[in-house]
N, C-alpha and C. Protein backbone atom coordinates (compact mmCIF):
# COMPACT_ATOMS: atom_id res chain seq x y z
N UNK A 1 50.53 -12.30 4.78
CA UNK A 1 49.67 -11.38 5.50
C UNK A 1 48.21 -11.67 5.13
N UNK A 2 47.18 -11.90 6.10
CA UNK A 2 45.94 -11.93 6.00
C UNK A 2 45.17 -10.42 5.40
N UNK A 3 44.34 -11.15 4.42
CA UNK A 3 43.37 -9.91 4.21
C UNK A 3 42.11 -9.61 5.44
N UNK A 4 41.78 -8.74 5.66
CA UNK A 4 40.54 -8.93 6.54
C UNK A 4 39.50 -7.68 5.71
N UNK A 5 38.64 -8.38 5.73
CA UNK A 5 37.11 -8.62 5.15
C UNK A 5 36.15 -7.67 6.19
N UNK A 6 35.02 -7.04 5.64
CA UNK A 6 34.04 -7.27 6.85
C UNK A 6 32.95 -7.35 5.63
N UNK A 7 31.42 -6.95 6.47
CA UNK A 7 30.66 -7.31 5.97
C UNK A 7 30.18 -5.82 4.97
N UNK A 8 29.40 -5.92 3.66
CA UNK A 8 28.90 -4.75 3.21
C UNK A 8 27.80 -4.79 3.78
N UNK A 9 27.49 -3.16 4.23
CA UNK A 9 25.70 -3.35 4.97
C UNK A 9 25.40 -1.61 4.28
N UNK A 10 24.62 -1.74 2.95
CA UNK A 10 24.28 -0.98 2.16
C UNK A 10 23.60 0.62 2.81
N UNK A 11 22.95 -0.03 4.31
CA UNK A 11 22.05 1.12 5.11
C UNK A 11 23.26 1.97 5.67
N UNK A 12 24.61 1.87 5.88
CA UNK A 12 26.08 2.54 6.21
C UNK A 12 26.21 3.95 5.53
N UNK A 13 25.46 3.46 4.05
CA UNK A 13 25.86 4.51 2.87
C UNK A 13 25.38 5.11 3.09
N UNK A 14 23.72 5.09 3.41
CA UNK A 14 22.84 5.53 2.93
C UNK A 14 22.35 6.75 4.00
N UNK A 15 23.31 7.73 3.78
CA UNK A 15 23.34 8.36 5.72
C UNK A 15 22.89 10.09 4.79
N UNK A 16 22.52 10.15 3.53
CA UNK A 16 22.11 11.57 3.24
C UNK A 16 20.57 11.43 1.95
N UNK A 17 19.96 12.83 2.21
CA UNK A 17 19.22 12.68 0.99
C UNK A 17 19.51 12.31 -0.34
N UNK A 18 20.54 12.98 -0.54
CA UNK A 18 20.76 12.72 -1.78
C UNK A 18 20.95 11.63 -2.07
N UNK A 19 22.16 10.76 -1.59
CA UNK A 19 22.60 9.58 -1.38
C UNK A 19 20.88 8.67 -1.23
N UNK A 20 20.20 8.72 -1.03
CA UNK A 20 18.89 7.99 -0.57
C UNK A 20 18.29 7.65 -1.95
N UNK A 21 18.11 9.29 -2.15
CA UNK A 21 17.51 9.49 -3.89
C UNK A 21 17.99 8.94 -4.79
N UNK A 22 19.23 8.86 -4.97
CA UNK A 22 20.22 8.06 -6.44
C UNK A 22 20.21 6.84 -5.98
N UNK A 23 19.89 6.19 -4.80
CA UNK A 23 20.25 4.88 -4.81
C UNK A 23 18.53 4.54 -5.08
N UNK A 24 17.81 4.61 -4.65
CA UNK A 24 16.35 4.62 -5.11
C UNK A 24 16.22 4.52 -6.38
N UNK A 25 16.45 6.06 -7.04
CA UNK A 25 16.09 6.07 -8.41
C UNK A 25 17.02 5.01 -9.49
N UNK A 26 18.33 4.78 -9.18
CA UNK A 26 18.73 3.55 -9.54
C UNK A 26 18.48 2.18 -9.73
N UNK A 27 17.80 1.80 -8.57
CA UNK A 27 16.96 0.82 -8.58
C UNK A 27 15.93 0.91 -9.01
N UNK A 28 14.98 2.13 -8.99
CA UNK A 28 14.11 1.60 -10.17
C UNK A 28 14.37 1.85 -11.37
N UNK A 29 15.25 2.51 -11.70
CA UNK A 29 15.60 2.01 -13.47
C UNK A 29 15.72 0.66 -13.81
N UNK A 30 16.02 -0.26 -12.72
CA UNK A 30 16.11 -2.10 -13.21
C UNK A 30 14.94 -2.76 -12.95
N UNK A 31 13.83 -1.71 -12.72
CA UNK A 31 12.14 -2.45 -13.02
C UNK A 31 11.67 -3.57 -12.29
N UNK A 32 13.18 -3.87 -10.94
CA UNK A 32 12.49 -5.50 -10.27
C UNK A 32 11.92 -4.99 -9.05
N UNK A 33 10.63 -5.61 -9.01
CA UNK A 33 10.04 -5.02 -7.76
C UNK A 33 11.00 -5.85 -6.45
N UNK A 34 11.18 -7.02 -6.44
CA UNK A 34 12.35 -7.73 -5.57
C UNK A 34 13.35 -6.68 -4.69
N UNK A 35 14.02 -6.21 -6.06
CA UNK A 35 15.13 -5.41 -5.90
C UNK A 35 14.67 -4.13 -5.27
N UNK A 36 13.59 -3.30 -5.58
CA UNK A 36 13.05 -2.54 -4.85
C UNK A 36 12.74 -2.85 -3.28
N UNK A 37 11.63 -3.59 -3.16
CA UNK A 37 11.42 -4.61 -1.94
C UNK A 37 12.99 -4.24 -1.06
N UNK A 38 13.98 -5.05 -1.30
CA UNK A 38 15.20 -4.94 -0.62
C UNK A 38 15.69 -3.29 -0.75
N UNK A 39 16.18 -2.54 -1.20
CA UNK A 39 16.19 -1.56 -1.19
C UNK A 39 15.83 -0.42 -0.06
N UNK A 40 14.21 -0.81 -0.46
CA UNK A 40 13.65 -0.17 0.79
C UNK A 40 13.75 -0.58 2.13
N UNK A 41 14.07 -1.94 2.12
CA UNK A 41 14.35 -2.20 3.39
C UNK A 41 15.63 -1.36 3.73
N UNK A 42 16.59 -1.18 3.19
CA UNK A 42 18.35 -0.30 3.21
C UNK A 42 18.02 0.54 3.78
N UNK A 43 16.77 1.16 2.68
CA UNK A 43 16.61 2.32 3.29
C UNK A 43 16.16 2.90 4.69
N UNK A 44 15.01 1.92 4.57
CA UNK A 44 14.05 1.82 6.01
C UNK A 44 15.29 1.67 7.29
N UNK A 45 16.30 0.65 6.84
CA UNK A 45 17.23 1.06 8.24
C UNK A 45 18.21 2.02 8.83
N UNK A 46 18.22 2.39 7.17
CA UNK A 46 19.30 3.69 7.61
C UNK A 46 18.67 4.87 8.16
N UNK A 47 17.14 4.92 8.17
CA UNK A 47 16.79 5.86 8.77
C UNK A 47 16.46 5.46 10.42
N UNK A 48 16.16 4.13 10.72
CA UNK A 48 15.86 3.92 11.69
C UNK A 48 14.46 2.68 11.80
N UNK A 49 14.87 1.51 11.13
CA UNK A 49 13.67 0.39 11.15
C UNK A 49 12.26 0.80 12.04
N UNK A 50 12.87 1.17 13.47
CA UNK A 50 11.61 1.37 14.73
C UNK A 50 10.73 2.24 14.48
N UNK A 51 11.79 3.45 14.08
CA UNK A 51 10.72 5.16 13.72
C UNK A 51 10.24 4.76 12.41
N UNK A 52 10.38 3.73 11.76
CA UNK A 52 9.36 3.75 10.01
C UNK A 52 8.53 3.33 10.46
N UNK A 53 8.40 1.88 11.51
CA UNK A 53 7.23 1.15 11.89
C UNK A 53 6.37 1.78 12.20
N UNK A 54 6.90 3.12 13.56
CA UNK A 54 6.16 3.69 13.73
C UNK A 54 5.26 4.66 13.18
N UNK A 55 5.60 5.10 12.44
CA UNK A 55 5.19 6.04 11.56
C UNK A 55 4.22 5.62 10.34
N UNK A 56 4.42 4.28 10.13
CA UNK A 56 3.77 3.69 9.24
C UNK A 56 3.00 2.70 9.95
N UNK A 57 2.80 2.70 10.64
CA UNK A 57 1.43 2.40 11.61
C UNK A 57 1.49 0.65 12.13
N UNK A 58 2.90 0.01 11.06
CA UNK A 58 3.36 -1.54 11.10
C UNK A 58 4.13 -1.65 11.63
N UNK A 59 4.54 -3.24 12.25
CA UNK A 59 4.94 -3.69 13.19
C UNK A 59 6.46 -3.19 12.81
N UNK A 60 7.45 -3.52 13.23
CA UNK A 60 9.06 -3.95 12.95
C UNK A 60 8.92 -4.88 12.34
N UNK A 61 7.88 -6.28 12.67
CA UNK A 61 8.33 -7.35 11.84
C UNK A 61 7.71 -7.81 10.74
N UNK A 62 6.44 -7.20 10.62
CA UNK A 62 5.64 -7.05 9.43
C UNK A 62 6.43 -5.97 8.04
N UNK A 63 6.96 -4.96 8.80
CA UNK A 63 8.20 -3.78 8.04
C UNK A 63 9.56 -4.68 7.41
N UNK A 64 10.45 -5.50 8.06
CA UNK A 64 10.96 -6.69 7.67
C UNK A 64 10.46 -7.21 6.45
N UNK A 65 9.53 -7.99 7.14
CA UNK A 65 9.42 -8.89 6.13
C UNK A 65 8.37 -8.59 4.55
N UNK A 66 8.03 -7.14 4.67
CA UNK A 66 7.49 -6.50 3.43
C UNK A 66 8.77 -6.31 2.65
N UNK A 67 9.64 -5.79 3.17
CA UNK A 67 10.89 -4.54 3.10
C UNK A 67 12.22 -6.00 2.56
N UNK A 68 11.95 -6.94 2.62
CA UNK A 68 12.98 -7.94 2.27
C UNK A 68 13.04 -8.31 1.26
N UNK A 69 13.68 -9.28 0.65
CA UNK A 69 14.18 -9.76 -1.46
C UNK A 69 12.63 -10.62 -1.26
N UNK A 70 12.13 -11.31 -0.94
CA UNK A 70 10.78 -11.85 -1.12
C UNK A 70 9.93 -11.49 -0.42
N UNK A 71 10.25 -10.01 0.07
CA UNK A 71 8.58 -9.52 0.21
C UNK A 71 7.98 -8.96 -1.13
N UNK A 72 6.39 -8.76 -0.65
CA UNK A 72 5.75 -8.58 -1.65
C UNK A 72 4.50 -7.44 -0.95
N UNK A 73 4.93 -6.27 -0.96
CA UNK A 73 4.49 -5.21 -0.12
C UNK A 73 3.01 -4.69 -1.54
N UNK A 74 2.09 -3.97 -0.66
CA UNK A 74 0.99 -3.44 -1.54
C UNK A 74 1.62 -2.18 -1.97
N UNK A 75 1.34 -1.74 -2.41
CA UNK A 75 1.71 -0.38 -3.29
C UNK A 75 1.20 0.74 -2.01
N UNK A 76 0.42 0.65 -1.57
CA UNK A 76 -0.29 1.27 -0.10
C UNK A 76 0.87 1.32 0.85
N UNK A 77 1.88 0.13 0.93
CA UNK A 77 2.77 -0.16 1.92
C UNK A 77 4.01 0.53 1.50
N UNK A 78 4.23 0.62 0.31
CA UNK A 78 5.29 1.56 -0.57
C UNK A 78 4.92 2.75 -0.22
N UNK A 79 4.03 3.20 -0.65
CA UNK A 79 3.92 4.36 -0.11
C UNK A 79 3.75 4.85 1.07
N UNK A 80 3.17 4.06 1.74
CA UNK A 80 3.44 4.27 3.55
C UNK A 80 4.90 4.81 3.94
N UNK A 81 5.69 3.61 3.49
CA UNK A 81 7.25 3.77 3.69
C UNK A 81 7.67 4.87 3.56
N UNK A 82 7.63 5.30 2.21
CA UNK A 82 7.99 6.29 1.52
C UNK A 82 7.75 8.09 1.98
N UNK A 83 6.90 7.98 2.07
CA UNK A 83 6.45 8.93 3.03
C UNK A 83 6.56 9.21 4.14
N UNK A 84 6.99 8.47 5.23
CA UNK A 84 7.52 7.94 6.54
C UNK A 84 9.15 8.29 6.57
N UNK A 85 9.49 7.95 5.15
CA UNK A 85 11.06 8.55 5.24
C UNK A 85 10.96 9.82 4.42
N UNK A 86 9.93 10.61 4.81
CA UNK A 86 10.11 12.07 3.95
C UNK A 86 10.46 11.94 2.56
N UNK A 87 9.64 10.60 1.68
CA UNK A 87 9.94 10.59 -0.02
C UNK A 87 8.36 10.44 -0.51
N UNK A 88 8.58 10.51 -1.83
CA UNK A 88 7.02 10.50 -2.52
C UNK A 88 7.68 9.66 -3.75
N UNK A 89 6.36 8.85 -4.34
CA UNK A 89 6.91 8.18 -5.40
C UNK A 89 6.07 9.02 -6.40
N UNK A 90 6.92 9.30 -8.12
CA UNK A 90 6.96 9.78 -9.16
C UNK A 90 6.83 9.38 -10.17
N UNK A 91 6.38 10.04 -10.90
CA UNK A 91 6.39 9.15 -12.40
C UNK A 91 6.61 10.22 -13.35
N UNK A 92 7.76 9.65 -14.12
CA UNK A 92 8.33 10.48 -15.17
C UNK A 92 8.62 9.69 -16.74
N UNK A 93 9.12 10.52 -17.87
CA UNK A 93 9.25 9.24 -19.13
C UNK A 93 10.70 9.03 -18.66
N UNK A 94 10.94 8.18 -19.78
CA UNK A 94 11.96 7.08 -19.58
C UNK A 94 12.92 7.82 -20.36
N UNK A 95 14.15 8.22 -20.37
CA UNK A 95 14.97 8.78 -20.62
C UNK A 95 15.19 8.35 -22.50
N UNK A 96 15.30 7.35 -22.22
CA UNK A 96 15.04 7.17 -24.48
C UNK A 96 13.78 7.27 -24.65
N UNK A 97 12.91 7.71 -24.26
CA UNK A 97 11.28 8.17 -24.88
C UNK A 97 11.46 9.60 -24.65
N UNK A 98 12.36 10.37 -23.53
CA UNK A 98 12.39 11.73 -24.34
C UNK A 98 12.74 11.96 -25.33
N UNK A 99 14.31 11.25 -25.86
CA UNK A 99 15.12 11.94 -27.07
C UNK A 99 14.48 11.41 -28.24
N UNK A 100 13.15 10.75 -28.18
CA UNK A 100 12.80 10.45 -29.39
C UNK A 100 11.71 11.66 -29.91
């Protein structure tokens, strides 16, 4: 008997707030902006690639290719995003710099 396969497409998951938030804040606990970069792209589609562009004033394909494993988006463009999908970026300590 054949196994059958399909493809993983991470933006599937990503269909609630919460679900949005833990996968976010997950990724940045591993500090790679790369990995972020891609991420946000997940994210950017699960809400709808067209309505971020729009909203963030950039193309679809300029949004792409910021939002991909070798983009390299301004911090301006992060936060564009971010805000566009109803998020704000935070800064908090690092979970072993509280308990010390």
């Amino acid at each position: 008997m054949a196994i059958t396969t399909s493809n993983w497409n991470t933006a599937d998951y990503l269909n609630t707030e919460e679900a949005i938030v833990a996968f976010l804040d997950a990724v940045m606990e591993e500090g790679d902006l790369q990995f972020l970069c891609k991420a946000l792209g997940h994210v950017a589609r699960s809400k709808g690639m067209t309505e971020i562009a729009k909203k963030t004033g950039m193309s679809r394909e300029s949004l792409y290719k910021a939002l991909s494993e070798n983009g390299n988006p301004s911090l301006a463009t992060v936060v564009s995003v971010l805000d566009a999908m109803g998020l704000r970026l935070s800064v908090a300590p690092r979970e072993h710099e509280r308990a010390a």
